[in-house]
N, C-alpha and C. Protein backbone atom coordinates (compact mmCIF):
# COMPACT_ATOMS: atom_id res chain seq x y z
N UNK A 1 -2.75 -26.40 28.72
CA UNK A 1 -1.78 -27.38 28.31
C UNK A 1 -0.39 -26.73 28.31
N UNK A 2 0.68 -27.34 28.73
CA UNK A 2 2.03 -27.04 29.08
C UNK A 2 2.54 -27.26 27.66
N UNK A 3 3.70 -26.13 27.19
CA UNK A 3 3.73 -26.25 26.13
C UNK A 3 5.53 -26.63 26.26
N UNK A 4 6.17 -27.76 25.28
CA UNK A 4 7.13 -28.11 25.53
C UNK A 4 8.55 -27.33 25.43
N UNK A 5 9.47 -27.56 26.10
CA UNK A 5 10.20 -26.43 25.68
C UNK A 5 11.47 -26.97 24.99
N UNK A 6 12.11 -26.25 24.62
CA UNK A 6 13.15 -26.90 23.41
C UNK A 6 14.08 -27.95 24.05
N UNK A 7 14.51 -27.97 25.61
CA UNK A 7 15.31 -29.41 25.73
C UNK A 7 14.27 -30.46 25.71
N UNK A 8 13.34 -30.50 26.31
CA UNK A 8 12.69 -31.58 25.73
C UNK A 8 12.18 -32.19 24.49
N UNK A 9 11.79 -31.19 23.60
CA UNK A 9 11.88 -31.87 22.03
C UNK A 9 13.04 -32.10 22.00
N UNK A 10 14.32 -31.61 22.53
CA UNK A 10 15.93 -31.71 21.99
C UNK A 10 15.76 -33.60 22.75
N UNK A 11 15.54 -33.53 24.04
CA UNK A 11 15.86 -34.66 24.68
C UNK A 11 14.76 -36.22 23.86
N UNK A 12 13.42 -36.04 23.26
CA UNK A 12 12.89 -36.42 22.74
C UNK A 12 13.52 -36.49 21.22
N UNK A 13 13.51 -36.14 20.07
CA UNK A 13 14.24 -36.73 19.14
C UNK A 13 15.72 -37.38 19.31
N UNK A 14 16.41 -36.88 20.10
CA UNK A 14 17.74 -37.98 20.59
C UNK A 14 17.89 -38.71 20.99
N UNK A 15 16.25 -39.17 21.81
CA UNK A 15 16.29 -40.76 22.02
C UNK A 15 15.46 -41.51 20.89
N UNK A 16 14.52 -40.68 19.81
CA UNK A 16 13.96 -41.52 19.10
C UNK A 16 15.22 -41.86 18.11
N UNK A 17 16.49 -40.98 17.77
CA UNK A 17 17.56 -41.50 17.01
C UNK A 17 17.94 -42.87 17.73
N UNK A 18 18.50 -42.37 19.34
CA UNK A 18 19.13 -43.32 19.81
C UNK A 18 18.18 -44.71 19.15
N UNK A 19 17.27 -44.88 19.43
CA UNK A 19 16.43 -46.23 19.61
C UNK A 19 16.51 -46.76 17.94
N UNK A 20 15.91 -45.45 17.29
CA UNK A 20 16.57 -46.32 15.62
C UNK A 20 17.97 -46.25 15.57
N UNK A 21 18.91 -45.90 16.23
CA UNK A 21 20.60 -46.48 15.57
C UNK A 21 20.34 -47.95 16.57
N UNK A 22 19.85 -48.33 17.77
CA UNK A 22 20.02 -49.53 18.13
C UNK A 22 19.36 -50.52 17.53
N UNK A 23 17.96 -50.11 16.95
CA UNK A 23 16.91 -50.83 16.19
C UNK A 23 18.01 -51.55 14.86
N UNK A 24 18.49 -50.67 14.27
CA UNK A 24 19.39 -50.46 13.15
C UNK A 24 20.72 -51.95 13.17
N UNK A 25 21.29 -51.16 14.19
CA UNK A 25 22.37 -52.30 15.12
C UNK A 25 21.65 -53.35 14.85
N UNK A 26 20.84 -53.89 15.36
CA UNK A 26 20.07 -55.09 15.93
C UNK A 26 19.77 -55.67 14.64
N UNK A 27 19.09 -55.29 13.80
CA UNK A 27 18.94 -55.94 12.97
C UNK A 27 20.19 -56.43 11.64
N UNK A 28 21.77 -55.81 11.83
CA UNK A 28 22.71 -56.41 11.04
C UNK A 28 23.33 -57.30 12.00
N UNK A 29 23.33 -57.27 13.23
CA UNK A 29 23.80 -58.22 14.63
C UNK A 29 22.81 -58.90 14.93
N UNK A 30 22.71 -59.87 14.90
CA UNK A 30 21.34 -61.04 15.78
C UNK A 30 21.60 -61.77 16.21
N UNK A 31 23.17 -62.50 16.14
CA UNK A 31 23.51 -62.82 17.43
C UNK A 31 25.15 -62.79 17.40
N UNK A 32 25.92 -63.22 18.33
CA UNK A 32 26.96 -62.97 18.81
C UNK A 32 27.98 -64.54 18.34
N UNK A 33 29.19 -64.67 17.77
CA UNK A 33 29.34 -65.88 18.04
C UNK A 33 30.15 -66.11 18.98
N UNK A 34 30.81 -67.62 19.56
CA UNK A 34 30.84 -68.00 20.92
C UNK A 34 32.09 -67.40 21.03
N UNK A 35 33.28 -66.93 20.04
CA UNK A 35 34.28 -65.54 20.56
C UNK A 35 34.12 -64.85 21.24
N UNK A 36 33.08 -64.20 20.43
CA UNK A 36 32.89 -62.40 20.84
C UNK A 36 32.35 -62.83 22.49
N UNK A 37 31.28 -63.67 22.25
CA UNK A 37 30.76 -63.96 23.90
C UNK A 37 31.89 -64.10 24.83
N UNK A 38 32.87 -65.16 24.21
CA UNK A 38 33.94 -65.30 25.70
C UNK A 38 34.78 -63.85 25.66
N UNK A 39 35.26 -63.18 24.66
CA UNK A 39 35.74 -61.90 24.61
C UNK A 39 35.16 -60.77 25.91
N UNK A 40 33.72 -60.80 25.79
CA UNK A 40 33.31 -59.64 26.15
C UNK A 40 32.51 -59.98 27.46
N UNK A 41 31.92 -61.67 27.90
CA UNK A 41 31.42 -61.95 28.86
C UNK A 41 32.34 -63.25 29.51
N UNK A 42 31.92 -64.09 28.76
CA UNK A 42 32.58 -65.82 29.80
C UNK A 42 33.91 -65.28 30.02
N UNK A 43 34.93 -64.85 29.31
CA UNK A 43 36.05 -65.02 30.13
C UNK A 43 36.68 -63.26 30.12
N UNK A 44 35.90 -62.54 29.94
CA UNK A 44 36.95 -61.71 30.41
C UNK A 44 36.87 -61.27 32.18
N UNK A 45 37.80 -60.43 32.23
CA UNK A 45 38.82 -60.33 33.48
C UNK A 45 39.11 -58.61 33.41
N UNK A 46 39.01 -58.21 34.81
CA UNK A 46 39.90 -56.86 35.02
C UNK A 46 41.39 -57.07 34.89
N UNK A 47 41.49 -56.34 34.59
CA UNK A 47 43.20 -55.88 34.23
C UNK A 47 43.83 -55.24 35.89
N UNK A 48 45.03 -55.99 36.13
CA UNK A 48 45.94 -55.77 37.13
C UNK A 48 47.14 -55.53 36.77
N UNK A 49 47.86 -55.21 35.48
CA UNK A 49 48.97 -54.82 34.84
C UNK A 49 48.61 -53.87 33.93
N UNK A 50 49.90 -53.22 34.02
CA UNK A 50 49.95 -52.06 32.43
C UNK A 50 50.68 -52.01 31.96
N UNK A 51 51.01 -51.64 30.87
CA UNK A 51 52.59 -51.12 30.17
C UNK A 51 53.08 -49.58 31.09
N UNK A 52 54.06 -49.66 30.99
CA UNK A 52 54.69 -48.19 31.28
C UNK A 52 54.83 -46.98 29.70
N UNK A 53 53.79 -47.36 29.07
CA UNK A 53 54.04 -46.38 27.85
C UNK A 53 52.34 -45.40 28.44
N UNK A 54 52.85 -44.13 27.27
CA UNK A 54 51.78 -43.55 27.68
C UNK A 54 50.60 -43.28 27.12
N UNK A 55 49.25 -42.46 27.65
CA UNK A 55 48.10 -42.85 27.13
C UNK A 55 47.81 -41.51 25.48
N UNK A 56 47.55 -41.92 24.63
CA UNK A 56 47.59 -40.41 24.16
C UNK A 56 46.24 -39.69 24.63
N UNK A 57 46.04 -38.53 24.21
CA UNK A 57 45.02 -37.64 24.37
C UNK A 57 44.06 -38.59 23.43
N UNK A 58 44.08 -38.71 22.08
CA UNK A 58 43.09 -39.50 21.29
C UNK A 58 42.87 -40.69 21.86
N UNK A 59 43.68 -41.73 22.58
CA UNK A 59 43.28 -42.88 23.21
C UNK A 59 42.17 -42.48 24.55
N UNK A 60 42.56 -41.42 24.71
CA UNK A 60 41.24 -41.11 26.20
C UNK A 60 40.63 -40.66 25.49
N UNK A 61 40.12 -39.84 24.56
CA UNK A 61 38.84 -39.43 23.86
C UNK A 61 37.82 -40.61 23.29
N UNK A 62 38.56 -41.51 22.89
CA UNK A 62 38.02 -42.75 22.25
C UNK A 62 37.65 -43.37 23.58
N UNK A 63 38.55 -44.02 24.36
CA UNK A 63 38.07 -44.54 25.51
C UNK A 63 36.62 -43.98 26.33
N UNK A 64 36.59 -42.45 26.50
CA UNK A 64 35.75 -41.55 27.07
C UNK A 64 34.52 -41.91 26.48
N UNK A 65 34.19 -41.78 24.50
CA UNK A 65 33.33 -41.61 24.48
C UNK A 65 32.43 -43.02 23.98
N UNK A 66 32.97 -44.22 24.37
CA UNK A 66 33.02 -45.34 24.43
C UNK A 66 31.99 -45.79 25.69
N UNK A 67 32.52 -45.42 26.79
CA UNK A 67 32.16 -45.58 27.89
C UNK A 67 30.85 -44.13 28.64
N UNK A 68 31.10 -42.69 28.16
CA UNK A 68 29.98 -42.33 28.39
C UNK A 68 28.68 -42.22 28.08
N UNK A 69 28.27 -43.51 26.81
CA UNK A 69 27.47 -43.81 26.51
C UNK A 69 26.59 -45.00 27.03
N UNK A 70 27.59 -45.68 27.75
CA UNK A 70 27.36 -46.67 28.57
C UNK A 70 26.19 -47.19 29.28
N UNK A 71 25.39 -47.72 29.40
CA UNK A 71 23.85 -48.14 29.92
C UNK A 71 24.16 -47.70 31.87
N UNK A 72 22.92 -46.87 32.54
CA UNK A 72 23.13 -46.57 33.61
C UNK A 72 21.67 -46.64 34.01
N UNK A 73 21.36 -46.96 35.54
CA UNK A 73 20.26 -47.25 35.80
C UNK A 73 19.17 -45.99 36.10
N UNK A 74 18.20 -46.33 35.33
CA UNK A 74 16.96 -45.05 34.80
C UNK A 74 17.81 -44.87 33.79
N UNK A 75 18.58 -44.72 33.23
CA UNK A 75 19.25 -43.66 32.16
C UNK A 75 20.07 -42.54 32.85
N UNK A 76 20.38 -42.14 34.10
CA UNK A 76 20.48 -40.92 34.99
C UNK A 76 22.00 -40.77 34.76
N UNK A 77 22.91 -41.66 33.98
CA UNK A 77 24.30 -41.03 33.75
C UNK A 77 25.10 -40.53 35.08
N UNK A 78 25.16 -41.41 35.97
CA UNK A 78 25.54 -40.72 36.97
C UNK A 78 27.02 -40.82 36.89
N UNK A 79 27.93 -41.80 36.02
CA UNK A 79 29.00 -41.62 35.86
C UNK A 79 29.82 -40.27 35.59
N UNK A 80 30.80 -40.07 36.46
CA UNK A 80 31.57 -38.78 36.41
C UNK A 80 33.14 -39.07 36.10
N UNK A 81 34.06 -38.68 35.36
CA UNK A 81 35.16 -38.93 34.96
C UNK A 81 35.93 -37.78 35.00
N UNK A 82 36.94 -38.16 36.14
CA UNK A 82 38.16 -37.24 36.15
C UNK A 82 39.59 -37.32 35.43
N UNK A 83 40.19 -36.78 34.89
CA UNK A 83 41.61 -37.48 34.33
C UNK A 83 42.12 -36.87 35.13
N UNK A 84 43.77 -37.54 35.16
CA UNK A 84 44.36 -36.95 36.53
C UNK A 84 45.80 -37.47 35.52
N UNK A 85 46.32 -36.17 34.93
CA UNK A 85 47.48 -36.44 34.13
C UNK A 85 48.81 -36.19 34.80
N UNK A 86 48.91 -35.01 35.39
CA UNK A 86 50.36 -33.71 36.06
C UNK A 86 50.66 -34.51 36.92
N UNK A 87 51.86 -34.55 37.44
CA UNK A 87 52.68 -34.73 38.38
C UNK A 87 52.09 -34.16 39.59
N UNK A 88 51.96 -32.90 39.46
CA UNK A 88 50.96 -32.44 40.91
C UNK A 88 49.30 -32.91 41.15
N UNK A 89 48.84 -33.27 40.28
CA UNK A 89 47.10 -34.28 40.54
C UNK A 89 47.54 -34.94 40.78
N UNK A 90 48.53 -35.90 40.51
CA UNK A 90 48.78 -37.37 41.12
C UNK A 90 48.95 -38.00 42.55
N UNK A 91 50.16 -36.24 43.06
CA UNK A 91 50.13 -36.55 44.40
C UNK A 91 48.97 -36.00 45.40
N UNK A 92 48.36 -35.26 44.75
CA UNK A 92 47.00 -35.18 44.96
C UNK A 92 46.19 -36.00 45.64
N UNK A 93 46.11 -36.63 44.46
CA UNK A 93 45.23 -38.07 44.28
C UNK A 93 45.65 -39.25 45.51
N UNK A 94 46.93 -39.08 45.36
CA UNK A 94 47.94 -40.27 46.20
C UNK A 94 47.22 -39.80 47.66
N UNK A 95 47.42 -38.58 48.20
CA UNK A 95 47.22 -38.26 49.60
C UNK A 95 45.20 -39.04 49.84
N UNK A 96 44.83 -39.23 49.43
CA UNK A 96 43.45 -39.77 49.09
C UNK A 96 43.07 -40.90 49.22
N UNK A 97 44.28 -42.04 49.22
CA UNK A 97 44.24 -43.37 49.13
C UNK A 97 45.13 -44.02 50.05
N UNK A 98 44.44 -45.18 50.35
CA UNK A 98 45.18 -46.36 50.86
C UNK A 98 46.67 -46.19 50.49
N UNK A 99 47.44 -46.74 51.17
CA UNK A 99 48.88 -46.77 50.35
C UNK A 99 49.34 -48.07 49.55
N UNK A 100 48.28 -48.79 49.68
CA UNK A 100 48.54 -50.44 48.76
C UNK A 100 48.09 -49.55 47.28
N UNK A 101 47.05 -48.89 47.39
CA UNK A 101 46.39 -48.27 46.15
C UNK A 101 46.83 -47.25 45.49
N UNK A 102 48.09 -46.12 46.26
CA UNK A 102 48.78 -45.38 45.46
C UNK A 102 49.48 -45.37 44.62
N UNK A 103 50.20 -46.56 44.47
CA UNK A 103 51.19 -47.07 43.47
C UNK A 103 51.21 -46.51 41.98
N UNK A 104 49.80 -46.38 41.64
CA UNK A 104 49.78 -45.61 40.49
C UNK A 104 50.24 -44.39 40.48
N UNK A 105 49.07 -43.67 41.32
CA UNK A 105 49.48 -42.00 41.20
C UNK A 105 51.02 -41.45 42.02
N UNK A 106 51.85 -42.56 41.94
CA UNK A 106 53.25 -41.81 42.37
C UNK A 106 54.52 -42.32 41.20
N UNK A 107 53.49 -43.24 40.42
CA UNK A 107 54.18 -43.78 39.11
C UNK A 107 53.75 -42.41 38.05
N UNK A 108 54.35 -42.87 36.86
CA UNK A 108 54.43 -42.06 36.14
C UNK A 108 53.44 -42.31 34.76
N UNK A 109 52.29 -42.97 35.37
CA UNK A 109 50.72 -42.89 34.64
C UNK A 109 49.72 -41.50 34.93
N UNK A 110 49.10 -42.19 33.82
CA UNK A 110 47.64 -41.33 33.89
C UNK A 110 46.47 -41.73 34.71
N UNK A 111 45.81 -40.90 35.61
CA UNK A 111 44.50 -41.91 36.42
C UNK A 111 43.43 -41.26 35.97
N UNK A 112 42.34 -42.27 35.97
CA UNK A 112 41.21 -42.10 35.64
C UNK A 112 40.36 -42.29 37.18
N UNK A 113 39.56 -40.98 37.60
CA UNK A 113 38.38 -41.51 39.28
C UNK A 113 37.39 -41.20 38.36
C-alpha cells in the first residue's frame, strides 16, 4: 500500500475545509434576490471605459485574490495573471498587440494578461 505523502493530506484537508466553508455559505444564502441576480447575471456587462485614476497595490491584491479562487474546469487553475505596471512592460506589451488594442498599454494604466 502507497503511503500518502504530505501534499496530499495537505491537498485533502483543504478541500474538505473548502467544501465546509461552501456547505457553511450555503446554508446562511439559499437564495439570491432578483438584485443581486440582475447585478451579477441578467444584466451585467463588460466594461469598455475606465477612469484615468490609479489602481492601488491593495485594490489588485483584493481583486487577485477574488478571482484566483475562481471555479476552473477539473479544478486545474489554469488561470495565469500578469500585472504589467512600468512604463517599459507597457511598451512591451503594446509591441504584442493589434494597434486598435494598444491603447491601453501606451496610456498611463495598469494591465492585467
Amino acid at each position: 500500500m502507497k503511503k500518502k505523502s504530505n501534499f496530499d493530506a495537505n491537498l485533502g484537508a483543504a478541500r474538505k475545509f473548502a467544501q465546509g466553508d461552501v456547505l457553511e455559505l450555503r446554508s446562511q444564502i439559499t437564495a439570491l434576490d432578483q438584485k443581486s441576480i440582475d447585478l451579477i447575471l441578467t444584466r451585467a456587462r463588460s466594461h469598455y471605459a475606465w477612469k484615468n485614476e490609479p489602481v492601488s497595490d491593495e485594490q489588485i491584491g483584493r481583486m487577485y485574490d477574488i478571482v484566483k479562487m475562481g471555479s476552473t474546469s477539473m479544478n486545474g487553475c489554469p488561470a495565469r495573471f500578469v500585472f504589467v505596471r512600468s512604463d517599459e512592460g507597457r511598451k512591451k506589451l503594446a509591441k504584442s498587440l493589434k494597434p486598435a488594442k494598444s491603447y491601453g498599454c501606451t496610456a498611463n494604466c495598469d494591465c492585467c494578461i
